[in-house]
N, C-alpha and C. Protein backbone atom coordinates (compact mmCIF):
# COMPACT_ATOMS: atom_id res chain seq x y z
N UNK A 1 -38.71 -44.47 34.92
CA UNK A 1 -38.53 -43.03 34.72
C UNK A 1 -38.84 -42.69 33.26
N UNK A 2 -39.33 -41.29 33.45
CA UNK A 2 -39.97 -41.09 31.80
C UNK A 2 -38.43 -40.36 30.92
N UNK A 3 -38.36 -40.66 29.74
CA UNK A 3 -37.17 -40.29 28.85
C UNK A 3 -37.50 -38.70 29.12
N UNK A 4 -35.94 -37.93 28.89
CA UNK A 4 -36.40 -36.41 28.81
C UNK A 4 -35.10 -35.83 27.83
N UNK A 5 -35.12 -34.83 27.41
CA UNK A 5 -34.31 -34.28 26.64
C UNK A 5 -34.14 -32.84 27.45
N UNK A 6 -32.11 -32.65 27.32
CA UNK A 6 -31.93 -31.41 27.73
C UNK A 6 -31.34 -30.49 26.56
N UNK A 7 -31.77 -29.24 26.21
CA UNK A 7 -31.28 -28.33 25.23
C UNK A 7 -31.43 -27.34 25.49
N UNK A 8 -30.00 -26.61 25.00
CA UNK A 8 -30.09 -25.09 25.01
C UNK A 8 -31.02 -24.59 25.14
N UNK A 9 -31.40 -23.53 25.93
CA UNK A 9 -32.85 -22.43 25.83
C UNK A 9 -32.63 -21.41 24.83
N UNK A 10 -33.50 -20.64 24.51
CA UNK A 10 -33.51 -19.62 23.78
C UNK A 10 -34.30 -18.47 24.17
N UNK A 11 -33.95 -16.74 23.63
CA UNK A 11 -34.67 -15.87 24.05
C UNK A 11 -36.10 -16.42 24.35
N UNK A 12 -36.80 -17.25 23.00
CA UNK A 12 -37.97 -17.19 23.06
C UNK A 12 -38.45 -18.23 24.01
N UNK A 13 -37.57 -18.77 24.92
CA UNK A 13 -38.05 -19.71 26.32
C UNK A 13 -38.38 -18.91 27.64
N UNK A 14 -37.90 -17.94 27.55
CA UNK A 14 -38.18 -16.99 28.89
C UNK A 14 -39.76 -16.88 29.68
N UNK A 15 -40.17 -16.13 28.63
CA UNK A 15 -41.92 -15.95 28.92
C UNK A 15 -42.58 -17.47 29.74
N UNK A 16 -42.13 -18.97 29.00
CA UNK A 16 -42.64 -19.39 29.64
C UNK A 16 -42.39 -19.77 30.93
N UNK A 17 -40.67 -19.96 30.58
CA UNK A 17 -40.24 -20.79 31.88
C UNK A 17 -40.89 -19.55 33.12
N UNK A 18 -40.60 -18.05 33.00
CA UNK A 18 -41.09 -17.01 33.80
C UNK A 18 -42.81 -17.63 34.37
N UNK A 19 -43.36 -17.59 33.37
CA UNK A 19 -44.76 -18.60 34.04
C UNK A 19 -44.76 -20.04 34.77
N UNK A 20 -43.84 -20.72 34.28
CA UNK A 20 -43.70 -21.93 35.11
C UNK A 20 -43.33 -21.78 36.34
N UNK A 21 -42.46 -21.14 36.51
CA UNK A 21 -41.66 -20.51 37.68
C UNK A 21 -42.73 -20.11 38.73
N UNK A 22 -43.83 -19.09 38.42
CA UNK A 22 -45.01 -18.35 39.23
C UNK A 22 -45.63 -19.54 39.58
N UNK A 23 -46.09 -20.68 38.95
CA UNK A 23 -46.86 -21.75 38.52
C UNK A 23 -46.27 -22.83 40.19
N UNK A 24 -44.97 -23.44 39.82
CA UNK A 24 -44.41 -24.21 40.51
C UNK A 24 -44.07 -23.98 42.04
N UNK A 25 -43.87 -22.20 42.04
CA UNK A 25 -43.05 -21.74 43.34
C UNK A 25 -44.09 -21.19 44.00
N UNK A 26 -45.46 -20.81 43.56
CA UNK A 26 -46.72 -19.69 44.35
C UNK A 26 -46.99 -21.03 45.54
N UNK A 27 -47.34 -22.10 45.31
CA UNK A 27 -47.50 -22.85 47.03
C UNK A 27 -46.44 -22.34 48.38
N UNK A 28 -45.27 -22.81 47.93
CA UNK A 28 -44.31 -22.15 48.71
C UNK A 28 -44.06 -20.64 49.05
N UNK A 29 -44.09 -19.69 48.10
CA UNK A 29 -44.05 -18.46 48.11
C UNK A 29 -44.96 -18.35 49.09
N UNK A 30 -46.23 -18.14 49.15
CA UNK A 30 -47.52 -18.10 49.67
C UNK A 30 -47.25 -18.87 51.30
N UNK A 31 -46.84 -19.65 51.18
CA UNK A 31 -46.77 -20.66 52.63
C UNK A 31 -45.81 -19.78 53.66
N UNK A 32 -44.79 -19.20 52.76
CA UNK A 32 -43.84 -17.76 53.46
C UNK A 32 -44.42 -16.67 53.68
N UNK A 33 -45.61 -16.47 52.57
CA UNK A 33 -46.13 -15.08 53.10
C UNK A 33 -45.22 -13.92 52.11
N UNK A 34 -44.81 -14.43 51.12
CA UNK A 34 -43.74 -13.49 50.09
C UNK A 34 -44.53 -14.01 49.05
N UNK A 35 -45.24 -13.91 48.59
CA UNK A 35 -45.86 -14.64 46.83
C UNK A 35 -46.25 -13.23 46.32
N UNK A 36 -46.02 -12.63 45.13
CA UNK A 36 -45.89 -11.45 44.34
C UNK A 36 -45.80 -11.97 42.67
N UNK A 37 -47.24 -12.10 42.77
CA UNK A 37 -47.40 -12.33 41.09
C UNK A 37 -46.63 -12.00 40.09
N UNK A 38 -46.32 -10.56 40.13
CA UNK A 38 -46.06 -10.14 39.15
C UNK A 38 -44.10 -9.92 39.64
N UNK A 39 -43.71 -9.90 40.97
CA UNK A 39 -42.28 -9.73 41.23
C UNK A 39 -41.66 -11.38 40.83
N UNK A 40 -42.82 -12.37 40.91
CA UNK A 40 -41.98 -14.02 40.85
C UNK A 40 -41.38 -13.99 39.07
N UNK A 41 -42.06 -13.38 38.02
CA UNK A 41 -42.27 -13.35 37.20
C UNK A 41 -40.34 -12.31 36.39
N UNK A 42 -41.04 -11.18 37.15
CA UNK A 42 -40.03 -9.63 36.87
C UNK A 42 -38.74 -10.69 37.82
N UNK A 43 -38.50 -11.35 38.51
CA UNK A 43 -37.41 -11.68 39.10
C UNK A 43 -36.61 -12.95 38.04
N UNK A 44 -37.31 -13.70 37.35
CA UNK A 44 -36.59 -14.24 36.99
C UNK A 44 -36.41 -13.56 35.36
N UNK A 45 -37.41 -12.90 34.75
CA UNK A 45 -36.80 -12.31 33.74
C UNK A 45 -35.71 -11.27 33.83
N UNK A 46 -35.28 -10.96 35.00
CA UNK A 46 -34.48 -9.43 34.78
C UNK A 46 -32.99 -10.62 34.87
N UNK A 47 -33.27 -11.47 35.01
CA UNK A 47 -31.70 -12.49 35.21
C UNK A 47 -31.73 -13.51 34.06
N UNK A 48 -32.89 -13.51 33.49
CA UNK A 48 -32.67 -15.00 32.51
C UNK A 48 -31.20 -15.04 31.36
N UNK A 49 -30.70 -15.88 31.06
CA UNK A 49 -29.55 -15.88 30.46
C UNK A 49 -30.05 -17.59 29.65
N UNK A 50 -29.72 -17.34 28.27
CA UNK A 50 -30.43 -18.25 27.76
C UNK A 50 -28.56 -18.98 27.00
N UNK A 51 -28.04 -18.74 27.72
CA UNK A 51 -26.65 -19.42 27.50
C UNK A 51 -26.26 -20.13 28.76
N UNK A 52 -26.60 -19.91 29.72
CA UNK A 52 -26.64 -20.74 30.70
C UNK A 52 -28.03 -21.96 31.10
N UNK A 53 -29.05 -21.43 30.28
CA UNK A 53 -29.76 -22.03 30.73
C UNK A 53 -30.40 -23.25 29.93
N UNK A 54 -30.83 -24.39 30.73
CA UNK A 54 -31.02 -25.24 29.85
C UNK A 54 -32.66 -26.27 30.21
N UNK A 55 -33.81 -26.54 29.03
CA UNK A 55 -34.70 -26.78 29.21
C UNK A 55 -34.91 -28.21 29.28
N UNK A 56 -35.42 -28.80 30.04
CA UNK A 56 -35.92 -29.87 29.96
C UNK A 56 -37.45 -29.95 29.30
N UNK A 57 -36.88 -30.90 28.08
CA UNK A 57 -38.52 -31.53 27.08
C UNK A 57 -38.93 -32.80 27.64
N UNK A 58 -40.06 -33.14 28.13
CA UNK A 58 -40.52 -34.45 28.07
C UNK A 58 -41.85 -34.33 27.20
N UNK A 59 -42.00 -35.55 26.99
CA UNK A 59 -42.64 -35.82 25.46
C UNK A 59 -42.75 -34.81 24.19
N UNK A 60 -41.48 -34.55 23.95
CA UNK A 60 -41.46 -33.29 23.05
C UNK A 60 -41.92 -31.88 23.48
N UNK A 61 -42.25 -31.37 24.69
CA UNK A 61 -42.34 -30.22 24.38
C UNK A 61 -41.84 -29.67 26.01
N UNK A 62 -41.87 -28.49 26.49
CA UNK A 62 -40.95 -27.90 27.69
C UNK A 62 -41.61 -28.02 28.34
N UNK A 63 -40.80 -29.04 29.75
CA UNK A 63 -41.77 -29.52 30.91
C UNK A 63 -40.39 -28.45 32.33
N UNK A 64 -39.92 -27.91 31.97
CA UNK A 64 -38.73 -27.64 33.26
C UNK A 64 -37.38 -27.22 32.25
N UNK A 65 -36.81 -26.62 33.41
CA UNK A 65 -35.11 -25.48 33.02
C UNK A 65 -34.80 -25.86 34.06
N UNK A 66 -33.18 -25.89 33.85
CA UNK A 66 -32.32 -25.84 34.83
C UNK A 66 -30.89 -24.86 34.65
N UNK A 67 -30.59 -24.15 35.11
CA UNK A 67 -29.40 -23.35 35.02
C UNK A 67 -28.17 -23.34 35.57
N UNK A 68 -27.23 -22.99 35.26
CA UNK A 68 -25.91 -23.62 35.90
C UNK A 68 -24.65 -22.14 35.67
N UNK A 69 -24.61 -21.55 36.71
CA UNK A 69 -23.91 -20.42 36.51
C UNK A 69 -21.97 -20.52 37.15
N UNK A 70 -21.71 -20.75 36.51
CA UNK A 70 -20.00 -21.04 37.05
C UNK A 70 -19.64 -19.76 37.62
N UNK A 71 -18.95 -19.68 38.89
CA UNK A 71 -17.93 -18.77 39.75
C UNK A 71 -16.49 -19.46 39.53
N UNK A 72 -15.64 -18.43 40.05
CA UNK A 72 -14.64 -18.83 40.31
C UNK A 72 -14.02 -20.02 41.41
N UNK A 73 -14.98 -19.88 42.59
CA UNK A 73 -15.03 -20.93 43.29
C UNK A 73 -15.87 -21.93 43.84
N UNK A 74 -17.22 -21.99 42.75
CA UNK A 74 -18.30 -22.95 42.85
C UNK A 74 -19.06 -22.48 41.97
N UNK A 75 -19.95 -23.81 41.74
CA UNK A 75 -20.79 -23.66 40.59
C UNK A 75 -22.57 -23.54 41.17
N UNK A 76 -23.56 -22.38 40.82
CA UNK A 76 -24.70 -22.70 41.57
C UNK A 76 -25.20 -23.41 39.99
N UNK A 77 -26.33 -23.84 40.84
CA UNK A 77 -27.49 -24.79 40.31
C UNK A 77 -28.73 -23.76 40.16
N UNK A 78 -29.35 -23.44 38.89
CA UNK A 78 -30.31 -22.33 39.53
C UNK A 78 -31.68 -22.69 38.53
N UNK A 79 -32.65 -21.95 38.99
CA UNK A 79 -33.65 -22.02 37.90
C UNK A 79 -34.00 -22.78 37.94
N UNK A 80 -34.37 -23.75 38.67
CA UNK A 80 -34.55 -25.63 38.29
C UNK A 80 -36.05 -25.63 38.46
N UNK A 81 -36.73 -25.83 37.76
CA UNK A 81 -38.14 -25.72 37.66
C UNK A 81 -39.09 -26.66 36.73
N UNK A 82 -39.51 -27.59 37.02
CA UNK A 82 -40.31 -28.96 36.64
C UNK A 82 -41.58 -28.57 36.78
N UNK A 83 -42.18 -28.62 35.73
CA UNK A 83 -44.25 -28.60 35.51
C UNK A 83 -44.58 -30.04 35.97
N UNK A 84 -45.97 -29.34 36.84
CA UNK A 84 -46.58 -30.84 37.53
C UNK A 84 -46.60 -31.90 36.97
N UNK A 85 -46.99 -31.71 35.43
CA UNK A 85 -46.93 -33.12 34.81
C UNK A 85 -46.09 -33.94 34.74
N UNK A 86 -44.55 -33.42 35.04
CA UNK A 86 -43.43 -34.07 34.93
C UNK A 86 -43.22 -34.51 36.14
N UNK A 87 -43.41 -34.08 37.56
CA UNK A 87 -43.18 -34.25 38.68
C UNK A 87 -43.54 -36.16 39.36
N UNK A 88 -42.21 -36.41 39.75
CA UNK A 88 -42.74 -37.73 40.67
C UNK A 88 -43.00 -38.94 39.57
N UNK A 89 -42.06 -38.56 38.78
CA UNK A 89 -42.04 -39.29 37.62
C UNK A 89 -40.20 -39.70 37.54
N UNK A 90 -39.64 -39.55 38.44
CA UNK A 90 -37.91 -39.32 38.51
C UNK A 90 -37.49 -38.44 37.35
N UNK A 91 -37.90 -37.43 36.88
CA UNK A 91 -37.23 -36.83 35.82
C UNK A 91 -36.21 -35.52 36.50
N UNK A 92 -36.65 -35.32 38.31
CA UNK A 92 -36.06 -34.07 38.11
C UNK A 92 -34.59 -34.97 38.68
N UNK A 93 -34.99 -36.23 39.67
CA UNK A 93 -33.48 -36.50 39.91
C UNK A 93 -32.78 -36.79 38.68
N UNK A 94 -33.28 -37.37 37.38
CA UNK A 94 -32.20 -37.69 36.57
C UNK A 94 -31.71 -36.55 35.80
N UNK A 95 -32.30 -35.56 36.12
CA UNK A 95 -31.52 -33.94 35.55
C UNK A 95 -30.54 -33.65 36.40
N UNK A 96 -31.22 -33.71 37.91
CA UNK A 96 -29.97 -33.12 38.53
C UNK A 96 -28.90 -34.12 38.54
N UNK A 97 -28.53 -35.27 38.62
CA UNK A 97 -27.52 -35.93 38.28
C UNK A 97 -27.02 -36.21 36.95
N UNK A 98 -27.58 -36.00 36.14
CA UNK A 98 -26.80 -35.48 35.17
C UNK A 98 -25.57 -34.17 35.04
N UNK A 99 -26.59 -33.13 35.26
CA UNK A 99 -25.82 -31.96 35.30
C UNK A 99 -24.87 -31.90 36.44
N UNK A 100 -24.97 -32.39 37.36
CA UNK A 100 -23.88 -32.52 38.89
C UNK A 100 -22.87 -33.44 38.07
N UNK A 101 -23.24 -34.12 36.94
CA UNK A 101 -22.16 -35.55 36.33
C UNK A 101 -21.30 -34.48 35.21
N UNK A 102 -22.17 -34.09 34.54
CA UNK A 102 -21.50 -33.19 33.28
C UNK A 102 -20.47 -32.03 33.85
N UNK A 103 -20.94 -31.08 34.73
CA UNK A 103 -20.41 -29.98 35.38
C UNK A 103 -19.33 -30.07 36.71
N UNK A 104 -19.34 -31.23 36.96
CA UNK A 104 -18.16 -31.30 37.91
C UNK A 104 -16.65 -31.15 37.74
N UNK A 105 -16.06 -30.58 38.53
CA UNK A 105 -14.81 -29.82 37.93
C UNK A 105 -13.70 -29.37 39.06
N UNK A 106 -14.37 -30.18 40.22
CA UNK A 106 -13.78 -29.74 41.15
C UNK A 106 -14.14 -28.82 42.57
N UNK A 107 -15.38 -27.52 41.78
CA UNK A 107 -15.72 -26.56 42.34
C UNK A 107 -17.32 -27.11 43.09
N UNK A 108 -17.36 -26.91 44.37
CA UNK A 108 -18.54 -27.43 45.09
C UNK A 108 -19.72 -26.95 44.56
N UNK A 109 -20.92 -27.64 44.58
CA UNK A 109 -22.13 -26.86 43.88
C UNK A 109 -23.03 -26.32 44.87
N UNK A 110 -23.40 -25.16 44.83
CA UNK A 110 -24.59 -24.30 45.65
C UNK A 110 -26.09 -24.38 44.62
N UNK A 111 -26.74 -24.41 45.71
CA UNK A 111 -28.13 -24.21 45.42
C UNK A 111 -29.19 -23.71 46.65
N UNK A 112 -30.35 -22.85 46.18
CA UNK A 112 -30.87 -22.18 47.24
C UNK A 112 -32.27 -22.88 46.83
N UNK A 113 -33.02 -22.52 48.12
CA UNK A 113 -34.48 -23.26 47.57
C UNK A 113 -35.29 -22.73 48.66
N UNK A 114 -36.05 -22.52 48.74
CA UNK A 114 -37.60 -21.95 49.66
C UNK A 114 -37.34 -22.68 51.06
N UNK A 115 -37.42 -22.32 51.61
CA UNK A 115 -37.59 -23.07 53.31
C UNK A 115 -38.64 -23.88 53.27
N UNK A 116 -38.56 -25.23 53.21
CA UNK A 116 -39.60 -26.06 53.66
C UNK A 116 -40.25 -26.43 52.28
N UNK A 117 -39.69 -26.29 51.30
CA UNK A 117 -40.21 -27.15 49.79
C UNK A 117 -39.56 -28.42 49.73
N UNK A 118 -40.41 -29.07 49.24
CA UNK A 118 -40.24 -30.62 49.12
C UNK A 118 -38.93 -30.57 48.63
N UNK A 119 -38.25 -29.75 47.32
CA UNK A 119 -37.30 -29.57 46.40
C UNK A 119 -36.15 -30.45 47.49
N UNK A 120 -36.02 -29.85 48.67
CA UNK A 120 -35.59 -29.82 49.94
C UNK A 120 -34.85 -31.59 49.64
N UNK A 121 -35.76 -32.23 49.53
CA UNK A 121 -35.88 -33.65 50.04
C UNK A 121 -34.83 -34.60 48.47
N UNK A 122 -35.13 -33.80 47.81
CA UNK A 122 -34.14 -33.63 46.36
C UNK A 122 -32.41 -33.38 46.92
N UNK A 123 -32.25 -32.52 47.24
CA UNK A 123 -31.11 -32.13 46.72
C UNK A 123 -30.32 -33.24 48.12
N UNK A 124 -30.65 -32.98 48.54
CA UNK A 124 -30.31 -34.05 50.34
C UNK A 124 -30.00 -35.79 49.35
N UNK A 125 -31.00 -35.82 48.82
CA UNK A 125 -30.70 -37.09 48.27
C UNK A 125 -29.28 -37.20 47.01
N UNK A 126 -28.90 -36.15 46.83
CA UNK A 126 -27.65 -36.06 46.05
C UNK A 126 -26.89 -35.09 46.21
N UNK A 127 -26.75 -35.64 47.99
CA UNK A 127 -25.38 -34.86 48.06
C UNK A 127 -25.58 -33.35 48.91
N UNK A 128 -26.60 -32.99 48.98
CA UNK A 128 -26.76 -31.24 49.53
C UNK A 128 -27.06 -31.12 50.96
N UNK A 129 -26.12 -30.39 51.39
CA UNK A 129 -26.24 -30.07 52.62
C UNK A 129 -27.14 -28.63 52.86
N UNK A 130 -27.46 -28.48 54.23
CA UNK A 130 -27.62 -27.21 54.57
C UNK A 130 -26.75 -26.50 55.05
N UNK A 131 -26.21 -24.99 54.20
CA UNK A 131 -25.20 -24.12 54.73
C UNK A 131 -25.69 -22.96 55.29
N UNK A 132 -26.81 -22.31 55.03
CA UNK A 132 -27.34 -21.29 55.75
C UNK A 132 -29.10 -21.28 55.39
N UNK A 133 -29.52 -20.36 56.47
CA UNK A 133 -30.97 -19.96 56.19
C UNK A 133 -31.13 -18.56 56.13
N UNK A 134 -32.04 -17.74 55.74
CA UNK A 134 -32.82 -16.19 55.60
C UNK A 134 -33.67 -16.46 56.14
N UNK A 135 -34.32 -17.35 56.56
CA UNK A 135 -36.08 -17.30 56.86
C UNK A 135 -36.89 -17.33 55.82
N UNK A 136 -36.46 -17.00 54.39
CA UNK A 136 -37.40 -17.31 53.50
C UNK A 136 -36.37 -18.67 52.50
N UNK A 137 -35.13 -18.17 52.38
CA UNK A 137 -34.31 -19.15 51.72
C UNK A 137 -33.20 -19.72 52.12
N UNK A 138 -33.60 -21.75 51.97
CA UNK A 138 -32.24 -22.37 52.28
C UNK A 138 -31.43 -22.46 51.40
N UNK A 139 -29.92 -21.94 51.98
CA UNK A 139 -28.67 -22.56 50.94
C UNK A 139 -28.33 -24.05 51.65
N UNK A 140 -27.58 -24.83 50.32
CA UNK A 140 -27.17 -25.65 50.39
C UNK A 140 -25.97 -25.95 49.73
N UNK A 141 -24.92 -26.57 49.89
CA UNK A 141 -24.28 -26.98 49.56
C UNK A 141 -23.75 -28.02 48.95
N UNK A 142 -23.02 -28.69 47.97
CA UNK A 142 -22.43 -29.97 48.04
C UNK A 142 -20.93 -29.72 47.50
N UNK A 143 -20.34 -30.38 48.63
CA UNK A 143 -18.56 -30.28 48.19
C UNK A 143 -18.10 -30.99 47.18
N UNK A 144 -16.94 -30.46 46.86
CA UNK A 144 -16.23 -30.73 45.68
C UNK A 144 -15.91 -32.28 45.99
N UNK A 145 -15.88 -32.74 47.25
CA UNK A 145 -15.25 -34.03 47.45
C UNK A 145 -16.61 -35.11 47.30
N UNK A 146 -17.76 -34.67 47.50
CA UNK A 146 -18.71 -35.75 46.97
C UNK A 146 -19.20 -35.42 45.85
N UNK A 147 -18.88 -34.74 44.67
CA UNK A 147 -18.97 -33.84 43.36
C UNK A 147 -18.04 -35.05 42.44
């Protein structure tokens, strides 16, 4: 697995991760029949929060974000977004087990993901169930008791 570094984001991370985001999710988007250039973009900037959110660097510079928004009674997983270059390299499982290691607290973790993205095959491998569908997005779950 390739080394990676996680750090705070900052205002000035938005713009890209917002492009990575269009970049990573337009196969899937498109495979639904929902892909909107310019809404994949306007959707994650009108929510970005650069206190929750956190970037993954491999070889020094921003390859992926991951976000982590606490509720009162679970924690989602959000934003999780890896550039091809990083992909299939184990960097995104050793993020998400990290942050499932750091953030556990009791409260079960949610995460949503495209119907039928590989991402899919990720979260299953640590722990995520399926709790509901939309037709465009699966939730998943993982309980506090395998947390």
């Amino acid at each position: 697995m390739t080394d990676f570094l996680l750090r705070q984001s900052t205002d000035e991370d938005a713009a890209w991760i917002a492009e990575l985001r269009a970049v990573v999710m337009r196969p899937d988007l498109e495979r639904l029949g929902v892909f909107d250039p310019v809404r994949v973009r306007e959707r994650f900037l009108g929510g970005f929060d650069p206190a929750r959110t956190l970037v993954i660097e491999v070889e020094g510079r921003g390859a992926g974000s991951i976000a982590i928004r606490r509720e009162d009674a679970e924690t989602w997983i959000e934003h999780f977004y890896l550039a091809e270059h990083a992909q299939g390299r184990g960097i995104g499982g050793a993020v998400l087990a990290r942050v499932l290691n750091e953030y556990a607290d009791g409260r079960p973790f949610r995460i949503n993901v495209l119907r039928g993205s590989a991402a899919s095959r990720l979260y299953a491998r640590h722990g995520f169930v399926d709790e509901s569908d939309d037709g465009v997005d699966l939730y998943l779950v993982r309980d506090a008791l395998t947390a």
